[in-house]
Protein backbone atom coordinates (compact mmCIF):
# COMPACT_ATOMS: atom_id res chain seq x y z
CA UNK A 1 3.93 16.56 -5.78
CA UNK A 2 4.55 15.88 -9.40
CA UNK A 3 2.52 17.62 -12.51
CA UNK A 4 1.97 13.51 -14.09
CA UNK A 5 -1.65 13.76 -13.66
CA UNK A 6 -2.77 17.34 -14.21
CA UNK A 7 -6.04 17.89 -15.29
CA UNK A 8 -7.29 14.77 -13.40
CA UNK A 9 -10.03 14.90 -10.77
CA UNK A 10 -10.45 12.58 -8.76
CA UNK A 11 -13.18 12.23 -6.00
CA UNK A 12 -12.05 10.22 -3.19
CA UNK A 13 -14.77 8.75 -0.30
CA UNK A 14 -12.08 6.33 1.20
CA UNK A 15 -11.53 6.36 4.74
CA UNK A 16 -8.37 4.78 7.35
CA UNK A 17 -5.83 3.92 5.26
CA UNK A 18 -6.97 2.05 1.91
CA UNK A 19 -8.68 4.24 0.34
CA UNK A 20 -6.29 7.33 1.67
CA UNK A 21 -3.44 5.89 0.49
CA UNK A 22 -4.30 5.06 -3.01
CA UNK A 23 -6.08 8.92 -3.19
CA UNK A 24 -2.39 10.21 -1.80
CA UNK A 25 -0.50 8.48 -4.10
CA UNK A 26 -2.68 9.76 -7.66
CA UNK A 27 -2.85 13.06 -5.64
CA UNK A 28 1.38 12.67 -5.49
CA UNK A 29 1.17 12.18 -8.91
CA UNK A 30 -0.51 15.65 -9.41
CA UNK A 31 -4.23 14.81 -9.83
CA UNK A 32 -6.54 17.02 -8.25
CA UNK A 33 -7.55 14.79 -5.49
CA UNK A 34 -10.76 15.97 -3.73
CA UNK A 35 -11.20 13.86 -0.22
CA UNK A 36 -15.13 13.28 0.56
CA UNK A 37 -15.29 12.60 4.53
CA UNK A 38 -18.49 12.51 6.24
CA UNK A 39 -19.21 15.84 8.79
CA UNK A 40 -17.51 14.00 11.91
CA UNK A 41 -14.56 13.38 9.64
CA UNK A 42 -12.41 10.49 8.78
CA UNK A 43 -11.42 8.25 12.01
CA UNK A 44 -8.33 8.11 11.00
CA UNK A 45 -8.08 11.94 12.04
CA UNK A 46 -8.38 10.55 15.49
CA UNK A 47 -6.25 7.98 15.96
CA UNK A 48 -4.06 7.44 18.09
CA UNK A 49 -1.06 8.71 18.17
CA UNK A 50 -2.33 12.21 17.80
CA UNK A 51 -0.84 15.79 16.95
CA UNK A 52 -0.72 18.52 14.95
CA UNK A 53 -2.86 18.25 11.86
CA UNK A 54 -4.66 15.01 13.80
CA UNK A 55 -3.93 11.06 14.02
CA UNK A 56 -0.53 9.76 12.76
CA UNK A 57 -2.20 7.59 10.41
CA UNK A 58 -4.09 10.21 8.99
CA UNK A 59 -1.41 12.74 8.33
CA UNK A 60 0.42 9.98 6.35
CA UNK A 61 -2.24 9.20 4.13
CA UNK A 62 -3.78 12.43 3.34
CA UNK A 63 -1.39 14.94 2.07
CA UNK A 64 -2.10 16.81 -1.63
CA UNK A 65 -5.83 17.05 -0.96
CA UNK A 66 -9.04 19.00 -0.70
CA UNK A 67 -10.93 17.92 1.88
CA UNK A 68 -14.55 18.37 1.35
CA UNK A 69 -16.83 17.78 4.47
CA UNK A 70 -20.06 16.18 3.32
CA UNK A 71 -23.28 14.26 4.82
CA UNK A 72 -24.31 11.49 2.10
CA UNK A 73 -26.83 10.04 4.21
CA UNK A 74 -28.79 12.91 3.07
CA UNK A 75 -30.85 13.94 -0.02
CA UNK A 76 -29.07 17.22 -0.02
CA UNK A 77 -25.62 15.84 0.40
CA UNK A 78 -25.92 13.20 -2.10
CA UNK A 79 -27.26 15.89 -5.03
CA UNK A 80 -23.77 17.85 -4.08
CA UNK A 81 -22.02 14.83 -4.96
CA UNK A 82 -23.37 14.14 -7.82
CA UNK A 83 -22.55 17.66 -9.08
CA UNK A 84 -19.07 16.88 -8.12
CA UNK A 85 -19.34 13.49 -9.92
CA UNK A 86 -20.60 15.32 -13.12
CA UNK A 87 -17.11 16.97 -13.44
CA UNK A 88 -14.91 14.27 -12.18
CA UNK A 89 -12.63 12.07 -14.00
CA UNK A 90 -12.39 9.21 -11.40
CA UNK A 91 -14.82 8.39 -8.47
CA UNK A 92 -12.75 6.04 -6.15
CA UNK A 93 -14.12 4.55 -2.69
CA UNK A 94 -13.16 1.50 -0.46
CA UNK A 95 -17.00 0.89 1.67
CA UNK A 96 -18.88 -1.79 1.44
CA UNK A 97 -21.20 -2.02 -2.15
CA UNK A 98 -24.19 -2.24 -0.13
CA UNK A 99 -23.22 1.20 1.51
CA UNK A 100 -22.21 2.78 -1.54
CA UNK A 101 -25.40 1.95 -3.64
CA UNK A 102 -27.00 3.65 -0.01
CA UNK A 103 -24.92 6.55 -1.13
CA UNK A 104 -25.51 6.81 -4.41
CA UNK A 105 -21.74 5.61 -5.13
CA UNK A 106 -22.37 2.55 -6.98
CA UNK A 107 -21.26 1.98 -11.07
CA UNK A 108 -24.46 2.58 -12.22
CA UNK A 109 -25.51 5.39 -10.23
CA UNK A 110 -21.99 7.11 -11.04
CA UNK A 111 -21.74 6.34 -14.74
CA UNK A 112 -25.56 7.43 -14.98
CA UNK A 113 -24.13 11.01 -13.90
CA UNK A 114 -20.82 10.83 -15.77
CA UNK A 115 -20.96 8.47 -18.80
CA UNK A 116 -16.85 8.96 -19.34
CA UNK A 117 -16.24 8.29 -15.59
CA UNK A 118 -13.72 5.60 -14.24
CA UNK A 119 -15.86 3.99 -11.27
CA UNK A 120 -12.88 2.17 -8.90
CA UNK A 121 -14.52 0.09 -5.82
CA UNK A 122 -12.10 -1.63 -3.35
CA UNK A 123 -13.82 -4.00 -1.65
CA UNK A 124 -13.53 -7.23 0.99
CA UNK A 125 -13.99 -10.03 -1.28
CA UNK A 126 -15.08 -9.72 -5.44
CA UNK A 127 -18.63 -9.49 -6.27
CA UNK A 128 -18.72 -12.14 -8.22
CA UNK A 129 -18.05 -15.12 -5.38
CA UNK A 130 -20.02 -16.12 -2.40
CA UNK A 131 -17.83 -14.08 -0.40
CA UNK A 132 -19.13 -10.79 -1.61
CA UNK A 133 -21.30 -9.82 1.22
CA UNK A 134 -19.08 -10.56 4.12
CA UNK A 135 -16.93 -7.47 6.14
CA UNK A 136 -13.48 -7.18 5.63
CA UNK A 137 -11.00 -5.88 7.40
CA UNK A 138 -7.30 -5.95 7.12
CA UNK A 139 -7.19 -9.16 9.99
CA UNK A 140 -9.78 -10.69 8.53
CA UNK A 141 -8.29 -10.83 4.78
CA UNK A 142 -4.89 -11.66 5.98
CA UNK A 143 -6.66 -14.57 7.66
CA UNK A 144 -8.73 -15.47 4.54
CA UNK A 145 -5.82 -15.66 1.79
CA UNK A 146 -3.30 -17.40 3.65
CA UNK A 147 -0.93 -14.45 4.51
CA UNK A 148 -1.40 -15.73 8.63
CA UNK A 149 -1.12 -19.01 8.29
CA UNK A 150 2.14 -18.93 6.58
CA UNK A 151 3.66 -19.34 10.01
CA UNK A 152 2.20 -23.16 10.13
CA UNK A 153 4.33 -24.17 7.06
CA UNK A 154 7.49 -23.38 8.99
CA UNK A 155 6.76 -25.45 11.65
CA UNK A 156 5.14 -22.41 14.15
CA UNK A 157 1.82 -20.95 15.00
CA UNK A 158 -0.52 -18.71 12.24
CA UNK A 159 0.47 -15.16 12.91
CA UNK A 160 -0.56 -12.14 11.53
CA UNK A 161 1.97 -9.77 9.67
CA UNK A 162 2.26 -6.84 11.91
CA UNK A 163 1.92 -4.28 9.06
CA UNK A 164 -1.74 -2.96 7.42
CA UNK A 165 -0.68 -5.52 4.45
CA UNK A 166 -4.05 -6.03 3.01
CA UNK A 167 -5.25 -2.06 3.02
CA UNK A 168 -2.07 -1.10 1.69
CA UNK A 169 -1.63 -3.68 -1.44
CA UNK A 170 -4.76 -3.21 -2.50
CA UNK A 171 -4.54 0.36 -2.29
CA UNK A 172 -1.45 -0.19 -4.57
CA UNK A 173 -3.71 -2.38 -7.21
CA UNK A 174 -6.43 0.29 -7.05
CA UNK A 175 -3.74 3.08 -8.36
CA UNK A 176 -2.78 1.26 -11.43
CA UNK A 177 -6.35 -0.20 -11.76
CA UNK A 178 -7.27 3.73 -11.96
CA UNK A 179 -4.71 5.02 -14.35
CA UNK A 180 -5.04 2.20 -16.45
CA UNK A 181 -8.14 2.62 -17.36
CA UNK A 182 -7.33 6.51 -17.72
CA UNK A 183 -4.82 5.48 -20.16
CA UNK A 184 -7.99 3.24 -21.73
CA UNK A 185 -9.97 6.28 -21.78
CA UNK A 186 -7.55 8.62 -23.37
CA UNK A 187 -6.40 5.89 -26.05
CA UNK A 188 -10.57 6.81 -27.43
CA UNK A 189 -11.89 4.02 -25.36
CA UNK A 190 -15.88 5.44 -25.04
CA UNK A 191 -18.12 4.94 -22.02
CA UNK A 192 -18.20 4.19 -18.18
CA UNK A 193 -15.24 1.86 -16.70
CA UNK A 194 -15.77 -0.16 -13.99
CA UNK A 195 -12.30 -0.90 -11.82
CA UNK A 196 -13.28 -3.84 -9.27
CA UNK A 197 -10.49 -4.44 -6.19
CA UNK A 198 -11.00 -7.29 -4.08
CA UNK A 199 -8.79 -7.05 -1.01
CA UNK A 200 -9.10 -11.12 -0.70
CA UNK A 201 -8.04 -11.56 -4.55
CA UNK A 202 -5.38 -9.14 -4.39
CA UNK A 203 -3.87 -10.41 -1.48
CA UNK A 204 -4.22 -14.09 -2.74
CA UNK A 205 -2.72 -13.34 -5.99
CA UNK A 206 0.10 -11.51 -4.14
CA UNK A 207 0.41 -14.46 -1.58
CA UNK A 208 0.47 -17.17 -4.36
CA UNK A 209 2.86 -15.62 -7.41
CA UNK A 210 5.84 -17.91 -5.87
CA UNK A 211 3.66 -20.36 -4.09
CA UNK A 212 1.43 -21.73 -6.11
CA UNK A 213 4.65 -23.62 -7.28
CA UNK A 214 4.01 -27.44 -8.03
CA UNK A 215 0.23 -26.52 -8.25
CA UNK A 216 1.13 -24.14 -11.32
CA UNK A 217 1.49 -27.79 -13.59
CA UNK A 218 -0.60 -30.42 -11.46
CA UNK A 219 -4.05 -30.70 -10.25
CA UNK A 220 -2.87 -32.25 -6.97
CA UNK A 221 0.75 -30.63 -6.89
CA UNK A 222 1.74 -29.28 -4.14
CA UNK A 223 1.78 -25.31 -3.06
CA UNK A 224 5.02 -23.99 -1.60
CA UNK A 225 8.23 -22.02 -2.95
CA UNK A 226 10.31 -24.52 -0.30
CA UNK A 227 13.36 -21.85 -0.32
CA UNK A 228 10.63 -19.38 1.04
CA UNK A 229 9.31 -21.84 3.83
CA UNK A 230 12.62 -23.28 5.05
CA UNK A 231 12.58 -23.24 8.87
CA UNK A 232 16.13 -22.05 8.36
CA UNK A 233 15.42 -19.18 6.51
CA UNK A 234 15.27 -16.60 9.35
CA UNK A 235 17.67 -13.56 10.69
CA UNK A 236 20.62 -15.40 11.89
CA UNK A 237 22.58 -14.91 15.37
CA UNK A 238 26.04 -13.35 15.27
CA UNK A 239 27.94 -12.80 18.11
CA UNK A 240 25.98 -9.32 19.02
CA UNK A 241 22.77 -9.12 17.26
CA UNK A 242 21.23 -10.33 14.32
CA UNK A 243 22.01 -10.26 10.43
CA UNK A 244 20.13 -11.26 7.03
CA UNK A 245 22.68 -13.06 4.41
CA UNK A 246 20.98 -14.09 1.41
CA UNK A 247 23.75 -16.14 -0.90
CA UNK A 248 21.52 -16.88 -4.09
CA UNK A 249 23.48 -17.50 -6.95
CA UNK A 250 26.24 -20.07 -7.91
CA UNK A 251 28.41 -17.35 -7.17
CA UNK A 252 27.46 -15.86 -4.21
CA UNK A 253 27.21 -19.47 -2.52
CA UNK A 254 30.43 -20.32 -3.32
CA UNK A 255 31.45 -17.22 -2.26
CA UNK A 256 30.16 -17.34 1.61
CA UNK A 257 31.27 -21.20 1.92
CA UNK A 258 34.87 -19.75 0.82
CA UNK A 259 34.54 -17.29 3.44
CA UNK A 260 33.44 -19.75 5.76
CA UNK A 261 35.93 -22.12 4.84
CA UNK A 262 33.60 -24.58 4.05
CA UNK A 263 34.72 -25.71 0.52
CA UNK A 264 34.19 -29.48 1.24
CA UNK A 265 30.21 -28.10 0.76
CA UNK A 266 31.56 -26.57 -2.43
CA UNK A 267 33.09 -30.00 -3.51
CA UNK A 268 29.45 -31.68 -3.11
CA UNK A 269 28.35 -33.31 -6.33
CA UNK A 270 24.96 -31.68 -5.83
CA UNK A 271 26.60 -28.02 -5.13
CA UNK A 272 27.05 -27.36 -8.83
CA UNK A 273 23.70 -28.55 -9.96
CA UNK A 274 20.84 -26.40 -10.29
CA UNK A 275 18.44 -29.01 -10.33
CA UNK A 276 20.05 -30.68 -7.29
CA UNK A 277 20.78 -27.64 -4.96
CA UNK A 278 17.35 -26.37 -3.73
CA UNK A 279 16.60 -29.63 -2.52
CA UNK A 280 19.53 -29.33 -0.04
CA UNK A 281 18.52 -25.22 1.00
CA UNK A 282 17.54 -26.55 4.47
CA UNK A 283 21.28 -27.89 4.58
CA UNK A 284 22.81 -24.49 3.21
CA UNK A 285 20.80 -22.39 4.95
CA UNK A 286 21.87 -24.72 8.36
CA UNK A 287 25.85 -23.48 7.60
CA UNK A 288 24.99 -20.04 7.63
CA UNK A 289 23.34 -20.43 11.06
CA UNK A 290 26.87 -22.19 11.99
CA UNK A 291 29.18 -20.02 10.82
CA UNK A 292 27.68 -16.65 11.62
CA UNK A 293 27.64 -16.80 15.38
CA UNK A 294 31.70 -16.70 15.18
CA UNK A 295 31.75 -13.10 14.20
CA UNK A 296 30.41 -9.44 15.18
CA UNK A 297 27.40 -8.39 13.28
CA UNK A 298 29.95 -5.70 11.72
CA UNK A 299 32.56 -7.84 10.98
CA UNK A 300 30.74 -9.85 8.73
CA UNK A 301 28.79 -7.01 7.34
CA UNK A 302 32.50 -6.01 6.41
CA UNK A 303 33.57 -9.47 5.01
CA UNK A 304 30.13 -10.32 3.19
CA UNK A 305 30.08 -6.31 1.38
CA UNK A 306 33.72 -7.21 0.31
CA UNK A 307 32.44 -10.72 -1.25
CA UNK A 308 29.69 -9.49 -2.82
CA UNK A 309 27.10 -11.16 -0.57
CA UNK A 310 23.50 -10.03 -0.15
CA UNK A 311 23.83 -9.15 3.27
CA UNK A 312 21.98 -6.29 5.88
CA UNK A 313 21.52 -5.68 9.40
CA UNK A 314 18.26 -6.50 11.19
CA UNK A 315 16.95 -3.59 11.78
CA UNK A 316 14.13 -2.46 13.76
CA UNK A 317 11.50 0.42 13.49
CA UNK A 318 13.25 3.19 15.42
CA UNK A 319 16.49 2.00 13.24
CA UNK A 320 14.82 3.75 9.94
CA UNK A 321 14.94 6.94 11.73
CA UNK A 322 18.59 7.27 11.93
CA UNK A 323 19.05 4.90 8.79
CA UNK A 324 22.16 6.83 6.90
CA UNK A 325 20.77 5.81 3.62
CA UNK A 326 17.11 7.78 4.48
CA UNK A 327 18.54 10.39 6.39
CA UNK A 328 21.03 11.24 3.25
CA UNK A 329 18.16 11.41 0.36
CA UNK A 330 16.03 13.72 2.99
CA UNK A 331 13.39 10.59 3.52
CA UNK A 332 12.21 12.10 6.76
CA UNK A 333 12.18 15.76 5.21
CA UNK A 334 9.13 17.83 6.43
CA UNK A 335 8.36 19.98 3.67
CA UNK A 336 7.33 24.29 4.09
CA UNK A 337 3.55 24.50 5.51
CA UNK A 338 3.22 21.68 7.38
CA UNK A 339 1.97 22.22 10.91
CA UNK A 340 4.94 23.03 14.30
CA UNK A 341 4.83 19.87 15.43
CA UNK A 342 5.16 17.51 13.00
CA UNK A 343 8.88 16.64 12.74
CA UNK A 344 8.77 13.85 10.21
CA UNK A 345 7.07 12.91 7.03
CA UNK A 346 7.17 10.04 4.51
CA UNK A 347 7.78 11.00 0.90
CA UNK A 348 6.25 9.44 -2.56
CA UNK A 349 9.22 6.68 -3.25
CA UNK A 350 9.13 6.42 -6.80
CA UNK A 351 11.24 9.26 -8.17
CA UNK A 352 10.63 10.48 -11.92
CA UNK A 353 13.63 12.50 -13.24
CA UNK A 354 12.90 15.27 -15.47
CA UNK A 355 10.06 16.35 -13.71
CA UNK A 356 9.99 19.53 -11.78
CA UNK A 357 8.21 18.36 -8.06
CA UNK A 358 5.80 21.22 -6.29
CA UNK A 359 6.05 21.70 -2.61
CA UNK A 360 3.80 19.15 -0.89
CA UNK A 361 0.73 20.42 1.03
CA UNK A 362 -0.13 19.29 4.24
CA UNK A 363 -3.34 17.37 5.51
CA UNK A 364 -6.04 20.11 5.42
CA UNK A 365 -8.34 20.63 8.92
CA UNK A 366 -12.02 18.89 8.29
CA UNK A 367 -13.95 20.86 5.52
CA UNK A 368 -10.92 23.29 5.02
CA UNK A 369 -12.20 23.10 1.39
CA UNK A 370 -15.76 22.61 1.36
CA UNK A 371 -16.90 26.16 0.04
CA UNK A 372 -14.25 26.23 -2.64
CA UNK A 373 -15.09 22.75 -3.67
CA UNK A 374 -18.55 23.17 -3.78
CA UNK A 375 -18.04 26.56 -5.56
CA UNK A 376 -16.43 24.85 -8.31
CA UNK A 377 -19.02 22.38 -9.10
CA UNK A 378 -21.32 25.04 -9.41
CA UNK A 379 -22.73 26.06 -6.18
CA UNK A 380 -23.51 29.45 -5.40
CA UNK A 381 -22.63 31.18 -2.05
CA UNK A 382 -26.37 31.41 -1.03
CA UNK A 383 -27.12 27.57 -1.63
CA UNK A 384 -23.52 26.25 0.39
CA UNK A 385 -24.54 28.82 3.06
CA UNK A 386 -27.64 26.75 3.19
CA UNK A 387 -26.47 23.42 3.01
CA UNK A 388 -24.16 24.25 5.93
CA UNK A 389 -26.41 25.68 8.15
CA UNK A 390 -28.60 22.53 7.70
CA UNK A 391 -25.58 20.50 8.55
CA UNK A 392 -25.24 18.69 5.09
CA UNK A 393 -21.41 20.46 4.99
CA UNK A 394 -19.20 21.25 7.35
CA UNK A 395 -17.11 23.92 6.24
CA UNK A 396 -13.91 26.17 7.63
């Protein structure tokens, strides 16, 4: 955990992995992240694969926090949170709008609490479409901005990417969405800002940067990057498993058909012309798909390293377990506190020199912090002690 963001609170009511893993990462950062989860808790916390400290998918989305058990469907509960919101620097949640104006979580029931608050809302589609009242999850947007059918423009089926792409880009939007408008705020900006995420627009956006291509300049031009969507651009067979070689410059092209012994290719008119050569990638990429079957996946990870040639290894999950490169920077590392049980963790990637880290803390049980929380915003012992017995907190 890094002291970037000290002196920041920020109240999170996210829940899977969206919201959690935008709250992780500010909370990474060093902002006091306080986790709002309803009294059953987060379902994350019981997902499947379970273990100490709960689900799998919880545990990695949920370290650095206070978790704060509360029941917003209720008078009570929603009067706690806005005490919390009175004090808060950032109110972030990633529910439906018509479920957080239910909760009082909307902009203008926020800002009406905290006129200097940043109000951050990561939602399906953007409120200002047609879209905005349909459900969203991270299937559905994939389907929506063209992520799945990618697989159609290389000849095969629409297929979804097996990874939670949608929750987690977002998520990443949402964190500089937040501390931009912190940045805003400190630069003297005055009043309430409103940070809108749109899973569907984020994902489009992210989908379209290289595609949008032809389309960028005409009104009828046609979308595509065509490097991206060759059929031959695809892991390639060697003679024992599989192998990624990526020649992308001049240099590097010339370099592989040397090794290859395939200068004739190098001898091509259209070879040494940049305006000429993507039109033949389907051809390049076809004499990499040759050649590479000839040879050990080591051998020419040895021959391509000593060219100079963007080149790796396929590998597969339980590969980055044992990966040489993660195990020697401690990527796996389970920091002091965490639970007996929990062998691995995944660390905060982006590394800031200079800056002394504190140990990380682990996931925290299901209200662990409910009285202290409370207790801070203002609450007496008496009137927590009340609110739990009523069931409006759960507390540990």
């Amino acid at each position: 955990m890094l002291p970037l963001l000290e002196g920041i609170r920020v109240i999170e009511v996210g829940a899977v992995v969206l919201g959690p893993y935008a709250g992780q990462i500010l909370a990474d950062l060093g902002a006091e992240v306080i986790k709002v989860e309803p009294p059953e808790g987060d379902i994350a916390r019981h997902a499947h694969p379970t273990g100490p400290g709960g689900g799998a998918l919880f545990v990695n989305n949920n370290r650095n926090k206070k978790m704060l058990a509360l029941d917003l469907k209720s008078a009570d509960g929603r009067a706690a949170l806005a005490r919390l919101i009175e004090r808060a620097d950032v109110v972030f949640h990633n529910m439906r709008v018509d479920a957080a104006e239910r909760l009082g979580l909307s902009f203008d029931a926020v800002a009406a609490i905290n006129p200097r608050i940043v109000h951050c809302a990561a939602i399906g589609f953007g409120q200002r479409g047609r879209y905005r009242n349909r459900p969203a999850f991270d299937d559905i947007i994939q389907a929506a901005s063209g992520i799945a059918g990618l697989g159609t423009a290389t000849g095969g089926d629409p297929r979804f990417v097996p990874t939670i792409l949608a929750d987690k880009v977002a998520a990443l939007h949402a964190v500089y969405g937040i501390l931009a408008a912190l940045v805003a705020r400190a630069n003297g900006r005055e009043g309430p800002i409103e940070v809108e995420v749109p899973m569907f627009e984020a994902l489009a956006a992210f989908l379209l940067n290289e595609h949008l291509a032809a389309a960028t300049f005409e009104a009828d031009g046609a979308v595509g990057y065509p490097r991206i969507l060759s059929p031959n651009r695809r892991p390639f067979r060697t003679a024992d498993g599989w192998i990624a070689v990526l020649p992308y410059t001049d240099r590097q092209w010339r370099a592989f058909l040397i090794e290859v012994g395939r200068e004739d290719v190098i001898a091509q008119d259209w070879f040494a012309d940049p305006r000429q050569r993507p039109a033949q990638i389907d051809t390049l990429y076809a004499l990499v798909a040759e050649a590479l079957p000839a040879r050990t996946t080591d051998a020419w990870i040895a021959a391509l390293e000593a060219r100079d040639v963007p080149c790796s290894r396929i590998a597969e999950l339980g590969d980055l377990l044992t990966d040489p490169h993660l195990t020697e920077i401690g990527f796996f590392d389970v920091p002091d506190g965490y639970p007996e049980g929990v062998v691995r963790t995944l660390p905060q990637p982006v590394a800031f020199d200079g800056i002394a880290p504190s140990p990380d803390t682990p996931p925290h049980p299901l209200g662990a912090d409910s009285r202290q929380v409370l207790r801070d915003c203002g609450l007496d012992d008496e009137q927590i002690e009340r609110l739990v017995e009523a069931g409006v907190v759960r507390a540990r």
